[in-house]
PDB file of N, CA and C in Angstrom:
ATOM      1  N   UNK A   1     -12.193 -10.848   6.373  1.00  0.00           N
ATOM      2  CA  UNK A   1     -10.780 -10.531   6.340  1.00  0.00           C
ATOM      3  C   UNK A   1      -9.992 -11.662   6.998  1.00  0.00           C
ATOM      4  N   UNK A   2      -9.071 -11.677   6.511  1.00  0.00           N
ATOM      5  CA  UNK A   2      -8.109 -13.270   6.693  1.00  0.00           C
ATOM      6  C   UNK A   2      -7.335 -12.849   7.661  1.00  0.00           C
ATOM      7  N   UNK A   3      -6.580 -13.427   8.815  1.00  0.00           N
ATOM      8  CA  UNK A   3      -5.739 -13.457   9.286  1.00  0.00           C
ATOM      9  C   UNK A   3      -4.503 -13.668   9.345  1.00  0.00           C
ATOM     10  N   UNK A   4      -3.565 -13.670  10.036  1.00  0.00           N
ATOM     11  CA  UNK A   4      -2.206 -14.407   9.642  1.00  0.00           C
ATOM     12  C   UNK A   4      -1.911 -15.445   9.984  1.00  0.00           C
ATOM     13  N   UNK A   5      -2.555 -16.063  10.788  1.00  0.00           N
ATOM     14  CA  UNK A   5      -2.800 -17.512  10.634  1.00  0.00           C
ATOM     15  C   UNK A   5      -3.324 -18.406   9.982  1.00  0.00           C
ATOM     16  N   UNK A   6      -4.618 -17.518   9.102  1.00  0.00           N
ATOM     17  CA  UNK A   6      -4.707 -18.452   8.052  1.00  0.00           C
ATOM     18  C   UNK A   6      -4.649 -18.177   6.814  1.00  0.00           C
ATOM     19  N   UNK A   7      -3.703 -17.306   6.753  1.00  0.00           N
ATOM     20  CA  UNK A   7      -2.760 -17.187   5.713  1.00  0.00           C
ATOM     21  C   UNK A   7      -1.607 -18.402   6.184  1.00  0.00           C
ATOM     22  N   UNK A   8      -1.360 -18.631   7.181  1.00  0.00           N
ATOM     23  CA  UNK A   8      -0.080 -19.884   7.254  1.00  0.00           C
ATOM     24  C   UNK A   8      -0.979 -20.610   6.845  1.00  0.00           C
ATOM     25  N   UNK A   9      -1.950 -21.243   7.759  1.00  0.00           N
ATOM     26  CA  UNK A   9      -2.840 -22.216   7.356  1.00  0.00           C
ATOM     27  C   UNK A   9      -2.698 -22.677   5.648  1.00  0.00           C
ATOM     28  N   UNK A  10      -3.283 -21.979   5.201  1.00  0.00           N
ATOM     29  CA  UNK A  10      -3.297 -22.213   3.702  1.00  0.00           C
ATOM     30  C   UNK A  10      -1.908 -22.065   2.856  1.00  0.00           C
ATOM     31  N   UNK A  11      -1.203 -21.670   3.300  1.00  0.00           N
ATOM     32  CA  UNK A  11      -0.040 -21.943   2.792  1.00  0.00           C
ATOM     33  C   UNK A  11       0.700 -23.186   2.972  1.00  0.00           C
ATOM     34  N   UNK A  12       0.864 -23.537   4.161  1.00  0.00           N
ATOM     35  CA  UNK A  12       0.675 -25.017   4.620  1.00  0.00           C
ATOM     36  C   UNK A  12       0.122 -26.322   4.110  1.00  0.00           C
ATOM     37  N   UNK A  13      -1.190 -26.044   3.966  1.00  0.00           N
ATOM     38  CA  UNK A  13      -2.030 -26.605   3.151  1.00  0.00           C
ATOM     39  C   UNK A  13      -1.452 -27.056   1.641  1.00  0.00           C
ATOM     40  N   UNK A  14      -1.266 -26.182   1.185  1.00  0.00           N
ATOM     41  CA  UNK A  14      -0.497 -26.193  -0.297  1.00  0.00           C
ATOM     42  C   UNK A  14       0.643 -26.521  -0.747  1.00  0.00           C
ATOM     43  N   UNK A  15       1.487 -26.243   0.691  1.00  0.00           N
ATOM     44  CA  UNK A  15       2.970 -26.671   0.553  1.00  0.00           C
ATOM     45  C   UNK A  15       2.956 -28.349   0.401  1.00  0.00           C
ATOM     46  N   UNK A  16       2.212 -28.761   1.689  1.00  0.00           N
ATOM     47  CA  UNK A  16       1.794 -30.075   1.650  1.00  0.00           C
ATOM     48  C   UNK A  16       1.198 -30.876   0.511  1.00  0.00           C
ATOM     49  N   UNK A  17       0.239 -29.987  -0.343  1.00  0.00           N
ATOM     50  CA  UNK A  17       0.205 -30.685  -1.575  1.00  0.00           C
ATOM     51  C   UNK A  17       1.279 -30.801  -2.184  1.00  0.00           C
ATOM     52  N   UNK A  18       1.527 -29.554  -2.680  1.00  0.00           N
ATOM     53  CA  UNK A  18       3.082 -29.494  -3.993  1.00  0.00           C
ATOM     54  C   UNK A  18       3.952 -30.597  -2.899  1.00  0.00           C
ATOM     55  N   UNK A  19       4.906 -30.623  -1.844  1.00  0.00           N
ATOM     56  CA  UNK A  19       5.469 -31.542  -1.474  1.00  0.00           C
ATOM     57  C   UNK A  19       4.892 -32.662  -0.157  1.00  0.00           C
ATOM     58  N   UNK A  20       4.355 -33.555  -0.704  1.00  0.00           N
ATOM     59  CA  UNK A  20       3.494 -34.097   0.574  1.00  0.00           C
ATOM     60  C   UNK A  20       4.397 -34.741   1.447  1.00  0.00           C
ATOM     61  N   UNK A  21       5.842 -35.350   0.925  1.00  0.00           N
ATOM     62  CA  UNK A  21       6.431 -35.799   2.256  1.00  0.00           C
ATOM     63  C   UNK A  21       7.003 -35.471   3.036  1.00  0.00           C
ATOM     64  N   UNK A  22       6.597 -35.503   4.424  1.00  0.00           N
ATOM     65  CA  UNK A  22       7.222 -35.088   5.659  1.00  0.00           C
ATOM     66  C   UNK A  22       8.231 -34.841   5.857  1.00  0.00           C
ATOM     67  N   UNK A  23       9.051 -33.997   6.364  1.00  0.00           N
ATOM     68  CA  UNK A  23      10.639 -33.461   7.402  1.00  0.00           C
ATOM     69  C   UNK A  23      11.176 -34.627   7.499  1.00  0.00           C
ATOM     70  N   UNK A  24      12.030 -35.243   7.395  1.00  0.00           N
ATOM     71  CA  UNK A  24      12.338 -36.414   7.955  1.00  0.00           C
ATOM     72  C   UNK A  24      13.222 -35.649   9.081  1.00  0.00           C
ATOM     73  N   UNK A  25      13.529 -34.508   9.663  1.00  0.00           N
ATOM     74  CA  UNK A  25      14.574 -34.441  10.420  1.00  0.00           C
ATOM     75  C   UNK A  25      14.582 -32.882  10.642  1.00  0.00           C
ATOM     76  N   UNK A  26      15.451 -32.650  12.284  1.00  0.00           N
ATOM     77  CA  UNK A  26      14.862 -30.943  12.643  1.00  0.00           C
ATOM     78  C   UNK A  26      15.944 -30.330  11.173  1.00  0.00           C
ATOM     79  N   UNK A  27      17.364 -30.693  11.416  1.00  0.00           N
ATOM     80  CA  UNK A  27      17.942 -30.750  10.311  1.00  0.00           C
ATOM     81  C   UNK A  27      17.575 -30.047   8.607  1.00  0.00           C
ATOM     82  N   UNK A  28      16.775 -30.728   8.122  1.00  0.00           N
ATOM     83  CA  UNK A  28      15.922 -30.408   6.803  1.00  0.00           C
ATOM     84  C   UNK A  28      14.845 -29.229   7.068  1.00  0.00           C
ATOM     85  N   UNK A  29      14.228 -29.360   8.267  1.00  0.00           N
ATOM     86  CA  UNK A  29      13.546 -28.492   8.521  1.00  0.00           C
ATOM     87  C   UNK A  29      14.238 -27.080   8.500  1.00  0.00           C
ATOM     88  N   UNK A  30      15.030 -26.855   9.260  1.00  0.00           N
ATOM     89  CA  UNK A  30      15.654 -25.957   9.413  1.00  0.00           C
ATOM     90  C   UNK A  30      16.700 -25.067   8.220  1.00  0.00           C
ATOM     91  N   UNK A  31      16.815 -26.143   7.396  1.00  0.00           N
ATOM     92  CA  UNK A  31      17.507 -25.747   6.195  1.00  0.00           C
ATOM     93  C   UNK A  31      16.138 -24.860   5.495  1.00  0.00           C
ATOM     94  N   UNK A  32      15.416 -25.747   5.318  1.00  0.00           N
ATOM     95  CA  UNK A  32      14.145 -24.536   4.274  1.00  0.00           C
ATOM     96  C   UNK A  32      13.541 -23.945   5.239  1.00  0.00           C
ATOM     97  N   UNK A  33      13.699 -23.498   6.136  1.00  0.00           N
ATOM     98  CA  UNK A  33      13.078 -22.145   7.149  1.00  0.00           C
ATOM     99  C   UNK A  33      14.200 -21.199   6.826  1.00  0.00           C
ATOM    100  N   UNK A  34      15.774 -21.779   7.084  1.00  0.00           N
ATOM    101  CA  UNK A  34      16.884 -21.038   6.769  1.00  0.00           C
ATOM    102  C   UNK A  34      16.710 -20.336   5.309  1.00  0.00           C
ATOM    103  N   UNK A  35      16.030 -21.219   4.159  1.00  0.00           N
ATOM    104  CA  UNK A  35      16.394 -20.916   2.490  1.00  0.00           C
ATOM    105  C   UNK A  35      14.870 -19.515   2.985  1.00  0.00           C
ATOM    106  N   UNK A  36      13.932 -19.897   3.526  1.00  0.00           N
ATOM    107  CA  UNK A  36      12.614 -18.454   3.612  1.00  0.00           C
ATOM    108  C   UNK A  36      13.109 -17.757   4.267  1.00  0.00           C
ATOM    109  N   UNK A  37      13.762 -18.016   5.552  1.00  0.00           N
ATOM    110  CA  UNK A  37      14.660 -16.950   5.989  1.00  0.00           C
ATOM    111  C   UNK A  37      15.381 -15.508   5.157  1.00  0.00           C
ATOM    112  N   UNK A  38      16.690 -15.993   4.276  1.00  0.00           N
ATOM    113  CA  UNK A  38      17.185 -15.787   2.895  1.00  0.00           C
ATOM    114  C   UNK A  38      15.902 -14.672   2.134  1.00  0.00           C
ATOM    115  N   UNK A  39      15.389 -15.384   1.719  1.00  0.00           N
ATOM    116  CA  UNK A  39      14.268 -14.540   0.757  1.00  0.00           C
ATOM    117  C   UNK A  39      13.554 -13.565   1.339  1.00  0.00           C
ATOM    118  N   UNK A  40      13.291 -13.342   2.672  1.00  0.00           N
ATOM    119  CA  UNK A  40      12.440 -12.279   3.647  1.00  0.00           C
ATOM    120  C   UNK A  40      14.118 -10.941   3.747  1.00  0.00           C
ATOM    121  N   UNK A  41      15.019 -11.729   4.078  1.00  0.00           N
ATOM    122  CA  UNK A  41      16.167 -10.742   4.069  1.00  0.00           C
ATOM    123  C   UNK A  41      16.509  -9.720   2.832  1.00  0.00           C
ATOM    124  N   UNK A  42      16.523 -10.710   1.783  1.00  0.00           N
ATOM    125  CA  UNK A  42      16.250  -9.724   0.567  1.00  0.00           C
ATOM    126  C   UNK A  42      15.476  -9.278   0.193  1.00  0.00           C
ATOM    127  N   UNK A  43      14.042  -9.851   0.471  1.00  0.00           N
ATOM    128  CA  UNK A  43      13.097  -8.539   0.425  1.00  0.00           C
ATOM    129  C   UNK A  43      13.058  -7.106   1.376  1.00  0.00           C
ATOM    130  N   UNK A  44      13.684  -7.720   2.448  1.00  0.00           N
ATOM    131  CA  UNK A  44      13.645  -6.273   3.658  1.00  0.00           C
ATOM    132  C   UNK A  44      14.695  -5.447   3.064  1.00  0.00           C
ATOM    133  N   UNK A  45      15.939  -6.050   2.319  1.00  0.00           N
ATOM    134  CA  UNK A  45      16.925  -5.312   2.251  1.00  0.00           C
ATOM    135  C   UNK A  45      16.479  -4.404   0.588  1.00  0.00           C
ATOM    136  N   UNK A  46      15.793  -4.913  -0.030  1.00  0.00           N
ATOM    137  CA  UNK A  46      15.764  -3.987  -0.733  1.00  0.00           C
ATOM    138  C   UNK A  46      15.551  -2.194  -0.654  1.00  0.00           C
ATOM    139  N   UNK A  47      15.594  -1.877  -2.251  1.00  0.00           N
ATOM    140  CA  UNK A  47      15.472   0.031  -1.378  1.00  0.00           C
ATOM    141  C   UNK A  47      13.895   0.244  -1.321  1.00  0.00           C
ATOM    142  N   UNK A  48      13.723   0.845  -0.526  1.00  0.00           N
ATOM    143  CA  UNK A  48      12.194   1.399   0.248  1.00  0.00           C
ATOM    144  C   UNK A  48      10.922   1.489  -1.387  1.00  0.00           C
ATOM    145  N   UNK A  49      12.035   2.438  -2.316  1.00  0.00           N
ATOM    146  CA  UNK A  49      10.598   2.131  -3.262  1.00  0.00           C
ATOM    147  C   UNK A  49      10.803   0.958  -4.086  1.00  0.00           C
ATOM    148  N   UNK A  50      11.409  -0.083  -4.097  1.00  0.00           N
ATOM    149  CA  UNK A  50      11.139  -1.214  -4.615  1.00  0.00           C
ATOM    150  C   UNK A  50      10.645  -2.501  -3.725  1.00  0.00           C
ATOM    151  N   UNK A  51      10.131  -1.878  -2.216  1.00  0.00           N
ATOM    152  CA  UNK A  51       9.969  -3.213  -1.547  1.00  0.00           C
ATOM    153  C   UNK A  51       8.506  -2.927  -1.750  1.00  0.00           C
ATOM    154  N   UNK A  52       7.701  -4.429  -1.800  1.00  0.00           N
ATOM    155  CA  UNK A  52       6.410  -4.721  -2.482  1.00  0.00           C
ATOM    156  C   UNK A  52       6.238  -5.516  -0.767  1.00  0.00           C
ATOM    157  N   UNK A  53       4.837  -4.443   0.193  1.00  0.00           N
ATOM    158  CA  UNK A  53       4.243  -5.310   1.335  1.00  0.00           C
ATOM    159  C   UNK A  53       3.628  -6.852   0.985  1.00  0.00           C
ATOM    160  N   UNK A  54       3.250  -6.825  -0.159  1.00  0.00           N
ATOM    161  CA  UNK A  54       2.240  -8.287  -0.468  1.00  0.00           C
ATOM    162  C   UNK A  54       3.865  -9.434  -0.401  1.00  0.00           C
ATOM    163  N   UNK A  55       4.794  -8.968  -0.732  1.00  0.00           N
ATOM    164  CA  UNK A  55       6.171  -9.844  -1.463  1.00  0.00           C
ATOM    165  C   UNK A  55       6.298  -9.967   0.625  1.00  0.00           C
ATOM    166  N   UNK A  56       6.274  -8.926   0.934  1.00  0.00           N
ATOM    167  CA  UNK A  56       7.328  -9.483   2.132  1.00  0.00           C
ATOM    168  C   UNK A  56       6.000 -10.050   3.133  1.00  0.00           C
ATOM    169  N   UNK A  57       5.137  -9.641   3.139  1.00  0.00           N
ATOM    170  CA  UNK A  57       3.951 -10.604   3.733  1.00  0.00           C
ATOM    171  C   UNK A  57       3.599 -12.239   2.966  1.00  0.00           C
ATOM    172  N   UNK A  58       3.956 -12.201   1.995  1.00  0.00           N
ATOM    173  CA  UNK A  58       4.437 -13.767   1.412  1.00  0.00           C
ATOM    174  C   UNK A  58       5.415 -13.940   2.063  1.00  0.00           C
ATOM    175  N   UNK A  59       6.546 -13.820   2.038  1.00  0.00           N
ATOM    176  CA  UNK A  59       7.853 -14.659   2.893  1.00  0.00           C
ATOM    177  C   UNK A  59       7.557 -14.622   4.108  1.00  0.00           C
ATOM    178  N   UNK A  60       6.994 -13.834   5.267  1.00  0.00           N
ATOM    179  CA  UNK A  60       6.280 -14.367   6.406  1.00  0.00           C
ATOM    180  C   UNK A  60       5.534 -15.258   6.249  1.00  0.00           C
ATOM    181  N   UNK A  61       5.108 -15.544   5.716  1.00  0.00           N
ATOM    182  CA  UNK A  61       3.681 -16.912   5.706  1.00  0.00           C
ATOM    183  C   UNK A  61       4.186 -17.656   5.535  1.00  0.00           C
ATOM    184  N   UNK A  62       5.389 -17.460   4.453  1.00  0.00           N
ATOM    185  CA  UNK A  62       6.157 -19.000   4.208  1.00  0.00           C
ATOM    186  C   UNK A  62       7.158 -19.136   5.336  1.00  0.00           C
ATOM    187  N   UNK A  63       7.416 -18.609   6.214  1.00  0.00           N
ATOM    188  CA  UNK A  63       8.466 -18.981   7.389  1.00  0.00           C
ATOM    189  C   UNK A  63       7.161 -19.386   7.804  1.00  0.00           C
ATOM    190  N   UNK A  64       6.359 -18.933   8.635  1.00  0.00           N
ATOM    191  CA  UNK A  64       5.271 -19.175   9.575  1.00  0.00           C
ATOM    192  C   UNK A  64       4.994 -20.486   9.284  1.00  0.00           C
ATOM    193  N   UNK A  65       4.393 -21.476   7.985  1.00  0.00           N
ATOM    194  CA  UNK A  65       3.908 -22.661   7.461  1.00  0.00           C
ATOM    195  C   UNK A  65       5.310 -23.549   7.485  1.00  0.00           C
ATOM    196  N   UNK A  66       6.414 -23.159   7.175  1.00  0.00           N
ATOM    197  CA  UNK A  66       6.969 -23.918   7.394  1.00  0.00           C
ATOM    198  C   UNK A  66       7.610 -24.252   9.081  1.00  0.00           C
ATOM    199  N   UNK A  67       7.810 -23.396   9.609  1.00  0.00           N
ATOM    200  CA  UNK A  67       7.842 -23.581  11.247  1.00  0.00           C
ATOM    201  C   UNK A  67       6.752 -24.291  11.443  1.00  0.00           C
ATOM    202  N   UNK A  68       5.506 -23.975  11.417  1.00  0.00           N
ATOM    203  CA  UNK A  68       4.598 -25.194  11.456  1.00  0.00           C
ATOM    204  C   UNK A  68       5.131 -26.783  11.281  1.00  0.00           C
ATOM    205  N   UNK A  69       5.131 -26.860   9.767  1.00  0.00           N
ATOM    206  CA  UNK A  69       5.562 -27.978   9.472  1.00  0.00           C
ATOM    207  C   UNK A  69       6.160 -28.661  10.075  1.00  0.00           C
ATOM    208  N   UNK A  70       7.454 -27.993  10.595  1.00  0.00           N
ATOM    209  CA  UNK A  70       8.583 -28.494  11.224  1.00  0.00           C
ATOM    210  C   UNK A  70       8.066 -29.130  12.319  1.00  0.00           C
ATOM    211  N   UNK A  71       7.327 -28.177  13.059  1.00  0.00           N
ATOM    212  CA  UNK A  71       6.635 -28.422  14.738  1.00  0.00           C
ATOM    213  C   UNK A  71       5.447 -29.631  14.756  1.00  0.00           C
ATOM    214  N   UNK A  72       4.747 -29.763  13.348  1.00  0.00           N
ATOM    215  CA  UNK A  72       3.826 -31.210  13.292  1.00  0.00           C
ATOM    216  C   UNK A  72       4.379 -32.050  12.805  1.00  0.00           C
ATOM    217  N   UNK A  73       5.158 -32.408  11.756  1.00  0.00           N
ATOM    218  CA  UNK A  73       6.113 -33.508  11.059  1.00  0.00           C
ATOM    219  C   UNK A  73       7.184 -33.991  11.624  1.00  0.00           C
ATOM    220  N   UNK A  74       7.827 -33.068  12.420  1.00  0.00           N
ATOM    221  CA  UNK A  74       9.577 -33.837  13.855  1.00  0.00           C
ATOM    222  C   UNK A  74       9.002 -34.264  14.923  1.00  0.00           C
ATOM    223  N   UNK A  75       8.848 -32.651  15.418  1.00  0.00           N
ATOM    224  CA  UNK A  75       8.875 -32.264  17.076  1.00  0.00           C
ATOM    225  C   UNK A  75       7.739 -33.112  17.493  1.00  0.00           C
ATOM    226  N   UNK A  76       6.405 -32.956  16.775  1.00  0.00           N
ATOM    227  CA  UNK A  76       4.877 -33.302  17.405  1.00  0.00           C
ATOM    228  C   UNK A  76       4.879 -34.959  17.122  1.00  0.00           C
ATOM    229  N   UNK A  77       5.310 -35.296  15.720  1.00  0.00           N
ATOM    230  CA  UNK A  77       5.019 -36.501  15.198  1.00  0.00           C
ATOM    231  C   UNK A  77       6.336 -37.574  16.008  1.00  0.00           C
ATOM    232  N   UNK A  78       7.337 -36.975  16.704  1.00  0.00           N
ATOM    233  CA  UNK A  78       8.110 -37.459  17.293  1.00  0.00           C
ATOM    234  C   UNK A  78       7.216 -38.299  18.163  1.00  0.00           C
ATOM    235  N   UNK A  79       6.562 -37.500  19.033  1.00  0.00           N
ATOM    236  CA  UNK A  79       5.852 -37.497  20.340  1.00  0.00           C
ATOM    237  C   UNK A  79       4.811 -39.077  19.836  1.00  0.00           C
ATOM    238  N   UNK A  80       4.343 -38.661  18.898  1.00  0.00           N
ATOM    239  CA  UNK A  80       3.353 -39.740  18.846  1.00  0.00           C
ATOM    240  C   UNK A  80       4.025 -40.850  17.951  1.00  0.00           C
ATOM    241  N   UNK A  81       5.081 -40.985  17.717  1.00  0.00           N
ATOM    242  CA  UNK A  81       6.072 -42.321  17.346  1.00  0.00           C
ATOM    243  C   UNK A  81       6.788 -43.288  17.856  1.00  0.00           C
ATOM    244  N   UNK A  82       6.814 -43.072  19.393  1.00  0.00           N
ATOM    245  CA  UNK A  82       7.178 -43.427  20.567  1.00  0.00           C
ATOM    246  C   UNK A  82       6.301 -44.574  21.081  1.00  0.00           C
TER     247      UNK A  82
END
């Protein structure tokens, strides 16, 4: 049984394929955490029998991988650019 970490993990993983280049900025980052943000809201807001757990446990993973991202590609890769 998988966790929710590596459910980010692998989402991560993949995001990085489909787009391999890095954040250039907290900026950008924050815009597509903001756009998964968006999509978790409308899934919560939907009505009770049309919300799908697998749909809104996808838009967690995709905030989770991309907060990642953000935190190894700016914040971390900052550190070691110096």
């Amino acid at each position: 049984m998988s966790t929710f970490p590596d459910y980010v993990q692998k989402e991560l993983v993949k995001a990085r394929a489909k787009h391999p280049r890095a954040f250039n900025s907290m900026h950008e980052g924050y815009a597509i955490i903001l756009e998964e943000i968006e999509e978790l809201k409308l899934e919560i807001f939907k009505k009770q029998e049309n919300r799908n757990r697998l749909d809104t446990l996808t838009e967690l993973v995709q905030i989770g991988a991309m907060v990642q991202r953000l935190a190894e590609d700016v914040v971390i890769g900052e550190k070691f650019r110096k």
